[in-house]
PDB file of N, CA and C in Angstrom:
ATOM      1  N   UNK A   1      38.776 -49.193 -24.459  1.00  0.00           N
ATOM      2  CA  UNK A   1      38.895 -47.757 -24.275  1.00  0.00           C
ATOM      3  C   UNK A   1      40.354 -47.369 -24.488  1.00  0.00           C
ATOM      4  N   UNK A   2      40.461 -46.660 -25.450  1.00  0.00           N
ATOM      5  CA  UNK A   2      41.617 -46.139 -25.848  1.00  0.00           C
ATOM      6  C   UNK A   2      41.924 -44.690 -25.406  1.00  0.00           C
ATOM      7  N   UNK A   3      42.598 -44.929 -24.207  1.00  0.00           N
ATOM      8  CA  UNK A   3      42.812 -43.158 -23.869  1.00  0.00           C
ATOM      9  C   UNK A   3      43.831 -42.262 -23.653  1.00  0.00           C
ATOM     10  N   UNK A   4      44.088 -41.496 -24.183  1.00  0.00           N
ATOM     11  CA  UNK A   4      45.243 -40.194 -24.538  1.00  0.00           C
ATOM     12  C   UNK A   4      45.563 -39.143 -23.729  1.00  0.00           C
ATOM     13  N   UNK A   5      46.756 -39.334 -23.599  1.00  0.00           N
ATOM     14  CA  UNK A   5      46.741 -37.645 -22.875  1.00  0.00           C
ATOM     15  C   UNK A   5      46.313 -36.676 -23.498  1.00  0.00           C
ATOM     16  N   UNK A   6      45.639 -35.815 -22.412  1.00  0.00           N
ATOM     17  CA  UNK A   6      45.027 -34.777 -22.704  1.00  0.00           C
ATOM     18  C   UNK A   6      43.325 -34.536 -22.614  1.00  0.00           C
ATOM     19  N   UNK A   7      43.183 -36.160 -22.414  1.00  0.00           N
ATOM     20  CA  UNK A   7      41.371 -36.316 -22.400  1.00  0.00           C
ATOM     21  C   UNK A   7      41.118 -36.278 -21.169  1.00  0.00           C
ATOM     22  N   UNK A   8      39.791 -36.369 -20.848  1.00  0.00           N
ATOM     23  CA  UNK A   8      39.327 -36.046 -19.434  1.00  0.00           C
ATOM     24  C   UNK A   8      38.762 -37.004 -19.297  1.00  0.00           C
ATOM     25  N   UNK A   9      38.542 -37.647 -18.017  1.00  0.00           N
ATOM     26  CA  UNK A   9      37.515 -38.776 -17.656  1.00  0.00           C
ATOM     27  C   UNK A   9      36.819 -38.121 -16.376  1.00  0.00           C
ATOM     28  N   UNK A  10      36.052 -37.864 -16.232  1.00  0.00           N
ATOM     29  CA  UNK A  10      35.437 -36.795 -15.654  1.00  0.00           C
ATOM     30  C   UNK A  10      35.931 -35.660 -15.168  1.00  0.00           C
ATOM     31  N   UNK A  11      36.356 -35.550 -13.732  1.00  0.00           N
ATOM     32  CA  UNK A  11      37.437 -34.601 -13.327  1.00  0.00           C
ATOM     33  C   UNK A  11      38.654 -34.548 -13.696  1.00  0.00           C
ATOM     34  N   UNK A  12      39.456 -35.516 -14.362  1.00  0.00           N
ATOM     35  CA  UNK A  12      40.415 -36.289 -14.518  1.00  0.00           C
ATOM     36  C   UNK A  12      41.052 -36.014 -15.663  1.00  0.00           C
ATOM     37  N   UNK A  13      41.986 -35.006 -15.731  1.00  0.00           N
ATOM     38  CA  UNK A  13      42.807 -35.022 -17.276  1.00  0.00           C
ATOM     39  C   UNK A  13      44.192 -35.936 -17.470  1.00  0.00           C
ATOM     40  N   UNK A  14      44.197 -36.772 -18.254  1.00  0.00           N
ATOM     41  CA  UNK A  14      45.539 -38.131 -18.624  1.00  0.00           C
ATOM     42  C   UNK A  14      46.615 -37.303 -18.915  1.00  0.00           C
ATOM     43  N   UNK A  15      47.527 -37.368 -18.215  1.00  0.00           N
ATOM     44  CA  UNK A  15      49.052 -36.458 -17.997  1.00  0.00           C
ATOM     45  C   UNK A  15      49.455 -37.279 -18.677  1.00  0.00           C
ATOM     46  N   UNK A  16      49.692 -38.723 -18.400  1.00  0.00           N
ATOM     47  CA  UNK A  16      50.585 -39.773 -18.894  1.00  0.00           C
ATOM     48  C   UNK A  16      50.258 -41.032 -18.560  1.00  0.00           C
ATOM     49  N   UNK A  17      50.939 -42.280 -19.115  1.00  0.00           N
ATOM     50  CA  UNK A  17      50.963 -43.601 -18.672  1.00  0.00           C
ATOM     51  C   UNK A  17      51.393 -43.697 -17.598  1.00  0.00           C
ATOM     52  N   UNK A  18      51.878 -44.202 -16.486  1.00  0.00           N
ATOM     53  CA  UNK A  18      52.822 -44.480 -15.750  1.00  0.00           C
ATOM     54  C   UNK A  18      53.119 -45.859 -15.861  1.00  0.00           C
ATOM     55  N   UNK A  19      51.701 -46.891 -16.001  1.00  0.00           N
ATOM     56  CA  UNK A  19      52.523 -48.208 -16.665  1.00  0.00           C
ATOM     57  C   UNK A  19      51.359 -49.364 -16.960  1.00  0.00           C
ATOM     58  N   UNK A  20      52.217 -50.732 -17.640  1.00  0.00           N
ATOM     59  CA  UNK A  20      50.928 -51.866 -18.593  1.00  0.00           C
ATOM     60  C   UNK A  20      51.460 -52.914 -17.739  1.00  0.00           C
ATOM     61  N   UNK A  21      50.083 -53.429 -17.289  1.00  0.00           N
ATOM     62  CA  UNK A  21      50.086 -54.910 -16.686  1.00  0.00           C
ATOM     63  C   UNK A  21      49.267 -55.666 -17.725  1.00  0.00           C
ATOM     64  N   UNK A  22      49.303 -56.966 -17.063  1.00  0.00           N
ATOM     65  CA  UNK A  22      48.710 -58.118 -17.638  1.00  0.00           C
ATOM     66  C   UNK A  22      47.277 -57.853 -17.216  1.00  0.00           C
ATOM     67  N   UNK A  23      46.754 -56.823 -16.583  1.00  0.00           N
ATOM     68  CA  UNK A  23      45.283 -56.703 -16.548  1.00  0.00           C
ATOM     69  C   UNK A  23      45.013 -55.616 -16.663  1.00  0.00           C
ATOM     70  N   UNK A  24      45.434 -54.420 -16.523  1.00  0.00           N
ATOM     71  CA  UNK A  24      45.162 -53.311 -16.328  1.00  0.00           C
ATOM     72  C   UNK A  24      46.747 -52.096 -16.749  1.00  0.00           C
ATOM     73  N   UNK A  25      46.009 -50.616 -17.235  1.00  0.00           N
ATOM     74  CA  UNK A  25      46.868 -49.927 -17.317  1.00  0.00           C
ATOM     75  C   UNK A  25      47.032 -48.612 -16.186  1.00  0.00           C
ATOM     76  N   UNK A  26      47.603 -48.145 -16.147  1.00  0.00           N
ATOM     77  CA  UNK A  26      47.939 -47.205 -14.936  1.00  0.00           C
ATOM     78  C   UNK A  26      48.424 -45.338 -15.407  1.00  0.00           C
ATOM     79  N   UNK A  27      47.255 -44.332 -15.358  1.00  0.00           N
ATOM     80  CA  UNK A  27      47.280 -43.525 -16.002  1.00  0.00           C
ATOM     81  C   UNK A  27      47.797 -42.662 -14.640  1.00  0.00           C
ATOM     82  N   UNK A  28      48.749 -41.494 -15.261  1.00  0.00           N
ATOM     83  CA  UNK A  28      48.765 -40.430 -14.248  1.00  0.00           C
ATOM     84  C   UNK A  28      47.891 -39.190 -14.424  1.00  0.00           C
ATOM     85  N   UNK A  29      47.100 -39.031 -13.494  1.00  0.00           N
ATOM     86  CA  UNK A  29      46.050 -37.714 -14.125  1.00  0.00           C
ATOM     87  C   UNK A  29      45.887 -36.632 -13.011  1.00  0.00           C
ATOM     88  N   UNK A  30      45.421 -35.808 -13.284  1.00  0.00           N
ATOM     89  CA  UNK A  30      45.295 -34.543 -12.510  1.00  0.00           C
ATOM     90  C   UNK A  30      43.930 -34.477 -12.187  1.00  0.00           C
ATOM     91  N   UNK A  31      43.577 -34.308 -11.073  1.00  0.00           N
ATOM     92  CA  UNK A  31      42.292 -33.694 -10.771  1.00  0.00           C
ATOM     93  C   UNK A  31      42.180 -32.393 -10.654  1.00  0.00           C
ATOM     94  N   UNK A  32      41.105 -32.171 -11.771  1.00  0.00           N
ATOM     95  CA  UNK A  32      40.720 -30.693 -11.926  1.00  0.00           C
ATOM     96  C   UNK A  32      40.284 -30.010 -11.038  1.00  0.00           C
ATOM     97  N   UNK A  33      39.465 -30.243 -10.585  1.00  0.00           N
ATOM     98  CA  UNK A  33      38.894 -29.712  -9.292  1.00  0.00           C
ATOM     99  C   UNK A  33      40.083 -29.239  -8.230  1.00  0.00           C
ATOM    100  N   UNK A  34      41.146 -30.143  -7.271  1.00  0.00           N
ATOM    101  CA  UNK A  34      41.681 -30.515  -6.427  1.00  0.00           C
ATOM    102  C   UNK A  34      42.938 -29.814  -6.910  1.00  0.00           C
ATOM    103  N   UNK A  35      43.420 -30.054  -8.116  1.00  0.00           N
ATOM    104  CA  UNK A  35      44.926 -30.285  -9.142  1.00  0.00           C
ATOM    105  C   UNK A  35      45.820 -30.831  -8.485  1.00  0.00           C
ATOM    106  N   UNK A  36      45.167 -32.209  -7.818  1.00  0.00           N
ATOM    107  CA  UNK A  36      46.648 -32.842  -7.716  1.00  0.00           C
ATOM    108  C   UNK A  36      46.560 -33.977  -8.804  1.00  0.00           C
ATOM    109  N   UNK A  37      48.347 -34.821  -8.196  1.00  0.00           N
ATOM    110  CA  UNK A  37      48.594 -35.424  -9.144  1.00  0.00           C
ATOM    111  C   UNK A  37      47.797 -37.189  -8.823  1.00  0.00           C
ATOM    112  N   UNK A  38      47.360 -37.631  -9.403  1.00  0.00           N
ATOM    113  CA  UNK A  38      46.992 -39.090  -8.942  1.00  0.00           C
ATOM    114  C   UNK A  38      47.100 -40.164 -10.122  1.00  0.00           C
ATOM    115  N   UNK A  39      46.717 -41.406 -10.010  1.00  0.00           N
ATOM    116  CA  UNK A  39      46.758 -42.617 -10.515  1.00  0.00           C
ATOM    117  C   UNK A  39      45.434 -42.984 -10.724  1.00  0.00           C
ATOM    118  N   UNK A  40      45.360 -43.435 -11.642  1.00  0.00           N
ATOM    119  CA  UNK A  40      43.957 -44.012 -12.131  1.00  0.00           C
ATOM    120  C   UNK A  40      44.522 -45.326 -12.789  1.00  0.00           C
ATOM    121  N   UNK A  41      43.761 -46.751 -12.300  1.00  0.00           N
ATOM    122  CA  UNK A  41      43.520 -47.382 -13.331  1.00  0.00           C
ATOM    123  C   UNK A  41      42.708 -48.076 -14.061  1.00  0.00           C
ATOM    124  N   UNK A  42      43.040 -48.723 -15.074  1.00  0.00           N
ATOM    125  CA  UNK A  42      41.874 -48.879 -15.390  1.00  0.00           C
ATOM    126  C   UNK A  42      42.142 -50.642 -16.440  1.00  0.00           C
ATOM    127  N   UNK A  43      41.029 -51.042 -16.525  1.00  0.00           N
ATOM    128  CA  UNK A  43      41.001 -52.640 -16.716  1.00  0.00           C
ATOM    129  C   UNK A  43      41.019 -52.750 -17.815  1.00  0.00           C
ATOM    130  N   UNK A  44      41.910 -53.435 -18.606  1.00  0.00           N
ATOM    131  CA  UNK A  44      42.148 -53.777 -20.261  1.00  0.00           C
ATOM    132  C   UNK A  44      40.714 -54.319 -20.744  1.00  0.00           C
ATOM    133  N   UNK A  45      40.497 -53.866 -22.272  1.00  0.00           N
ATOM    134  CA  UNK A  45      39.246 -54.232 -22.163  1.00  0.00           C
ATOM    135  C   UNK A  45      39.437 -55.733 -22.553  1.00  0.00           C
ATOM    136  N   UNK A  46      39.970 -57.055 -22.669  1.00  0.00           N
ATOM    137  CA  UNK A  46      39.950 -58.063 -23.047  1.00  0.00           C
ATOM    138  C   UNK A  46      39.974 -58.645 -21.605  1.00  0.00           C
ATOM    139  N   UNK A  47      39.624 -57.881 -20.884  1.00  0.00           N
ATOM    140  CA  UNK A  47      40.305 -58.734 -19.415  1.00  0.00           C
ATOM    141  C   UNK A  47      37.915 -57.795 -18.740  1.00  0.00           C
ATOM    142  N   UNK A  48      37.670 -57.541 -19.407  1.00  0.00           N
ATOM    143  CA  UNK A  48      36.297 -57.271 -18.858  1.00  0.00           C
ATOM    144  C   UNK A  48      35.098 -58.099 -18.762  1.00  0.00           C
ATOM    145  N   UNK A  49      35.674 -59.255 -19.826  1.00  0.00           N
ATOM    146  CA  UNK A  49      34.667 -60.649 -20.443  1.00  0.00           C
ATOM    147  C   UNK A  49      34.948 -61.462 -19.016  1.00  0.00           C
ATOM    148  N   UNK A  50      35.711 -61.222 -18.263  1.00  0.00           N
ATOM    149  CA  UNK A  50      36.439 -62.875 -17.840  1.00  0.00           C
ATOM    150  C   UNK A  50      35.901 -62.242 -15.783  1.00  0.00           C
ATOM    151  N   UNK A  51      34.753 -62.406 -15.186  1.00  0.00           N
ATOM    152  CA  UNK A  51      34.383 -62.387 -13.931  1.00  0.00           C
ATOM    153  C   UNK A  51      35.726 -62.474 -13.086  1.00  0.00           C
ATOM    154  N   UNK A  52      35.796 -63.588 -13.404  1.00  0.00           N
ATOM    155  CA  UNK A  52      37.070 -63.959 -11.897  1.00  0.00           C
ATOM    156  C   UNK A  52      38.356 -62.680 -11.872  1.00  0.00           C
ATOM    157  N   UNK A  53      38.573 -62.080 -13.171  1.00  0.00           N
ATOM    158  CA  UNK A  53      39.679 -61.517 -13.363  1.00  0.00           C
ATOM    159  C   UNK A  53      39.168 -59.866 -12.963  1.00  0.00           C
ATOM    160  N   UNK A  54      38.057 -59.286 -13.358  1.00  0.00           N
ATOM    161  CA  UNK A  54      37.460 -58.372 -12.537  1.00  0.00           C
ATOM    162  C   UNK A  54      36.990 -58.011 -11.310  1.00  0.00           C
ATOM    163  N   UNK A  55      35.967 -59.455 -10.873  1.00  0.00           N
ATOM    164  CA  UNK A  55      36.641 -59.453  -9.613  1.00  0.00           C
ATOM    165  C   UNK A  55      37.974 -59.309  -8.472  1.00  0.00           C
ATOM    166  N   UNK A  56      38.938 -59.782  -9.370  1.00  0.00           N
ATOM    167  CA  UNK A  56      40.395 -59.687  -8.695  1.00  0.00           C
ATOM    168  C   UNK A  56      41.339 -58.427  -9.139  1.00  0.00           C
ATOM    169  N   UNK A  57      40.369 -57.838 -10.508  1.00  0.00           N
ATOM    170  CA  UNK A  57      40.920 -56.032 -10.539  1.00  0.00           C
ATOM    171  C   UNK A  57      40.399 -55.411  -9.150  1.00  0.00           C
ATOM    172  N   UNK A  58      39.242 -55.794  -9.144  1.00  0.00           N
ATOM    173  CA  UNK A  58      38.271 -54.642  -8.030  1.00  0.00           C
ATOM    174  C   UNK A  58      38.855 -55.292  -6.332  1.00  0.00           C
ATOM    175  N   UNK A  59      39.232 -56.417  -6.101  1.00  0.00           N
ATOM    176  CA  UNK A  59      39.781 -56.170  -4.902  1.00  0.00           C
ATOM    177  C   UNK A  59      41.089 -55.578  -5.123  1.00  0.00           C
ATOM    178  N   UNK A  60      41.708 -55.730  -6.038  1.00  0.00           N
ATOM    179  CA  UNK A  60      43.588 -55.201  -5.871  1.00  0.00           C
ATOM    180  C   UNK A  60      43.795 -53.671  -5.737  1.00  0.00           C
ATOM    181  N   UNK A  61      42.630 -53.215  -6.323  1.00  0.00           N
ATOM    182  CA  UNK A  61      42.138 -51.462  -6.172  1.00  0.00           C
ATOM    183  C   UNK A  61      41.662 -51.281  -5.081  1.00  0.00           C
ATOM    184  N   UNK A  62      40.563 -52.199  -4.322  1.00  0.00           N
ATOM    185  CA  UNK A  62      40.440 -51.548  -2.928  1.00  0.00           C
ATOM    186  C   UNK A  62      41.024 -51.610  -2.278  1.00  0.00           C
ATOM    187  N   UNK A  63      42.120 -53.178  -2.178  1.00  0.00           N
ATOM    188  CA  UNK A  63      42.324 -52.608  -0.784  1.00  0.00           C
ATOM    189  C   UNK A  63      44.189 -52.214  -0.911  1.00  0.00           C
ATOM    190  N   UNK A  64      44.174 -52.093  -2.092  1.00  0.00           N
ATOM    191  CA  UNK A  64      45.744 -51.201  -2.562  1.00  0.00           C
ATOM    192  C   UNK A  64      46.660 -51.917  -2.131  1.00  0.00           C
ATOM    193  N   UNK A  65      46.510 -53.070  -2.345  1.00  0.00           N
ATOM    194  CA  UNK A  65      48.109 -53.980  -1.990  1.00  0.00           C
ATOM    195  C   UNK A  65      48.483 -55.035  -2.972  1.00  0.00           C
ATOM    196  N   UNK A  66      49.418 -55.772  -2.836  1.00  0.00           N
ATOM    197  CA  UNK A  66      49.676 -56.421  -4.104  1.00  0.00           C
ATOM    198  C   UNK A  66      49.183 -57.680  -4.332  1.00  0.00           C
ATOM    199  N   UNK A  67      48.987 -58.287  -5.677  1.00  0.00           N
ATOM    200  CA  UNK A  67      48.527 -58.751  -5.800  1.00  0.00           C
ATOM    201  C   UNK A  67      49.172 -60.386  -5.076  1.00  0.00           C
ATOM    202  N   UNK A  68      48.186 -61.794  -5.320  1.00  0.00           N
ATOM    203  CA  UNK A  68      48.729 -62.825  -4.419  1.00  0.00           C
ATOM    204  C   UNK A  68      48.301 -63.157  -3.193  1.00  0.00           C
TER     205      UNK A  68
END
């Protein structure tokens, strides 16, 4: 998924990058609804094949701390 500022992901319009990891990228977006500013990220797609590594996207997103 290649995504641009200016697109929407549901409520969600892409302001900007804020930044690229080794698994995932980190979008700044606005919620339409709300209009604030927030973070979205989201999982490289070469990193979607590999279980263990999605699994360890989806805990580092819940419980918002770092990784390790």
């Amino acid at each position: 998924m290649s995504l641009q500022v200016g697109e929407m992901i549901g409520d969600y319009e892409i302001v900007g990058v804020l930044g690229v990891g080794g698994m995932g990228k980190v979008f700044k977006v606005r919620n339409t609804i709300s209009k604030r500013i927030e973070a979205l990220t989201v999982l490289l797609p070469d990193m979607r094949e590999n279980p263990e590594l999605t699994d360890r996207f989806l805990r580092e997103i819940q419980c918002n701390c770092p990784p390790g």
